[in-house]
C-alpha atoms as a PDB file:
ATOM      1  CA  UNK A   1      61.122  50.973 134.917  1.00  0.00           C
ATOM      2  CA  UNK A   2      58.386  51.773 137.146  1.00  0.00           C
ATOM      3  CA  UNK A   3      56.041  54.603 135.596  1.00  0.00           C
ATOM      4  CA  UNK A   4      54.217  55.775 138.438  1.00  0.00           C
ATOM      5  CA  UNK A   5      53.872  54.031 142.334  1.00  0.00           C
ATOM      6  CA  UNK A   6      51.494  55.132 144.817  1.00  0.00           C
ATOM      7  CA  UNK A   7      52.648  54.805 148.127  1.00  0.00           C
ATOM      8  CA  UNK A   8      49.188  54.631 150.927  1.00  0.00           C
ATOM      9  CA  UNK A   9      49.422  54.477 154.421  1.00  0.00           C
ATOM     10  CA  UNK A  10      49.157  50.706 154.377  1.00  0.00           C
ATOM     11  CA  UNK A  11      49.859  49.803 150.412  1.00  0.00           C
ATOM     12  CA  UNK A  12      51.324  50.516 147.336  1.00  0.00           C
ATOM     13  CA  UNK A  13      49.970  50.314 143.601  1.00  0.00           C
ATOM     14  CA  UNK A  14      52.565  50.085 141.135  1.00  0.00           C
ATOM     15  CA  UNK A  15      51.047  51.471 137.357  1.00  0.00           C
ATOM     16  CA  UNK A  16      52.222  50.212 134.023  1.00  0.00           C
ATOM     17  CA  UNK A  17      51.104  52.347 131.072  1.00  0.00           C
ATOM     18  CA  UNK A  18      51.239  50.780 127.701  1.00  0.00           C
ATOM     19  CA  UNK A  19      50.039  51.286 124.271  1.00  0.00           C
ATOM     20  CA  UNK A  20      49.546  47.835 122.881  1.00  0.00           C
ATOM     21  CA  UNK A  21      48.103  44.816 124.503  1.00  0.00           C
ATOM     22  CA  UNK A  22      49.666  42.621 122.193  1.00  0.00           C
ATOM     23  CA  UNK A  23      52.015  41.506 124.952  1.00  0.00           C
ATOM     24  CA  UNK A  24      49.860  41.528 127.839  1.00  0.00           C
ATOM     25  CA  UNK A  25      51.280  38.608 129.528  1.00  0.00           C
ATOM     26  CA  UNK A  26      54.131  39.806 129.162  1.00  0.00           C
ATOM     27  CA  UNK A  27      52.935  43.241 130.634  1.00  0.00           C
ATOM     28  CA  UNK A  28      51.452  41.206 133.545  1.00  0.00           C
ATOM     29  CA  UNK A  29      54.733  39.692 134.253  1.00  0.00           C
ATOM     30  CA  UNK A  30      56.718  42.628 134.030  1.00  0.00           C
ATOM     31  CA  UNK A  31      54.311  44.510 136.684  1.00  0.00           C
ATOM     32  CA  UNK A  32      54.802  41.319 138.927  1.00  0.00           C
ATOM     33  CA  UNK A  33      58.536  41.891 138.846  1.00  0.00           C
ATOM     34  CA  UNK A  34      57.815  45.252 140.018  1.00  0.00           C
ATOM     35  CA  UNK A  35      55.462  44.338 142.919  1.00  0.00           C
ATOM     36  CA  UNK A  36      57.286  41.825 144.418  1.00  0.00           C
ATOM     37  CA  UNK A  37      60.125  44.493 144.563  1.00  0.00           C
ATOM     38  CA  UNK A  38      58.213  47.076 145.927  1.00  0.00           C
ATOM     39  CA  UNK A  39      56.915  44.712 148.430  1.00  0.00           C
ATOM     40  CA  UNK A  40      59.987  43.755 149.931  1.00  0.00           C
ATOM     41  CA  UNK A  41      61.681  46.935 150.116  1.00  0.00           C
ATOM     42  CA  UNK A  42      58.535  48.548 151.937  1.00  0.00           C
ATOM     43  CA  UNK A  43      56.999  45.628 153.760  1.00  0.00           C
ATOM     44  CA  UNK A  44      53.430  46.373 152.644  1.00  0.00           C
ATOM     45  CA  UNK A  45      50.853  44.680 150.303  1.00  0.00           C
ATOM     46  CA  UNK A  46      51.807  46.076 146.493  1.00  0.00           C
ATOM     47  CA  UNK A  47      48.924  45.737 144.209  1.00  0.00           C
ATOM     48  CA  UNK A  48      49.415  46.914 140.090  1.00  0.00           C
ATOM     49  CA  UNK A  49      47.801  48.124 137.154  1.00  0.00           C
ATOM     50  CA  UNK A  50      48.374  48.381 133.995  1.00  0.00           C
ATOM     51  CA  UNK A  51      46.220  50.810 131.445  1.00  0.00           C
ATOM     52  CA  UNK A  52      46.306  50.357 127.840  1.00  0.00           C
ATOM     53  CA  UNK A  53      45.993  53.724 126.282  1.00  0.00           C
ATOM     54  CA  UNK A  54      45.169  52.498 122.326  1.00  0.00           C
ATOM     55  CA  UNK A  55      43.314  53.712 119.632  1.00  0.00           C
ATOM     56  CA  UNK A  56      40.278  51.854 120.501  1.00  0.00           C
ATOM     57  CA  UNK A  57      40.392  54.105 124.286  1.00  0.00           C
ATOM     58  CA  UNK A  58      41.426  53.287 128.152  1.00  0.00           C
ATOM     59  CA  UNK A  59      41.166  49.789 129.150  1.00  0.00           C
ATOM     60  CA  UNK A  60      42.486  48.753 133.031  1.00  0.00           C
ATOM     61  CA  UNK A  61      43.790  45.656 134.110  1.00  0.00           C
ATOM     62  CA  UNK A  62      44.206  45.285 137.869  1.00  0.00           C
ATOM     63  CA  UNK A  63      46.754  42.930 139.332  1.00  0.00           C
ATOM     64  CA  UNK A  64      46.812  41.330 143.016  1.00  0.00           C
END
């Protein structure tokens, strides 16, 4: 499931927390899944993110 989704005026940005990146293309796939779904049911552009929140700190990964 998604864990958070900002909706803008003209966008969307769907965010993926996780604590591991040992699965990150997985991760990356999984947040596709969820912006192509938010894209079609709102019509607008639906960028992602996901942040790693690990022992070593915050790391982002953006997705278009």
């Amino acid at each position: 499931q998604i864990d958070l989704l900002l909706e803008y005026k003209d966008s969307n940005l769907v965010i993926d927390y996780k604590s591991s990146k040992k699965y990150s293309l997985k991760h990356q796939k999984q947040v596709g899944y969820y912006r192509k779904a938010i894209a079609n049911i709102t019509g607008k552009r639906t960028d992602g993110m996901i942040i790693y929140l690990t022992n070593e700190g915050i790391s982002l990964l953006n997705l278009k």
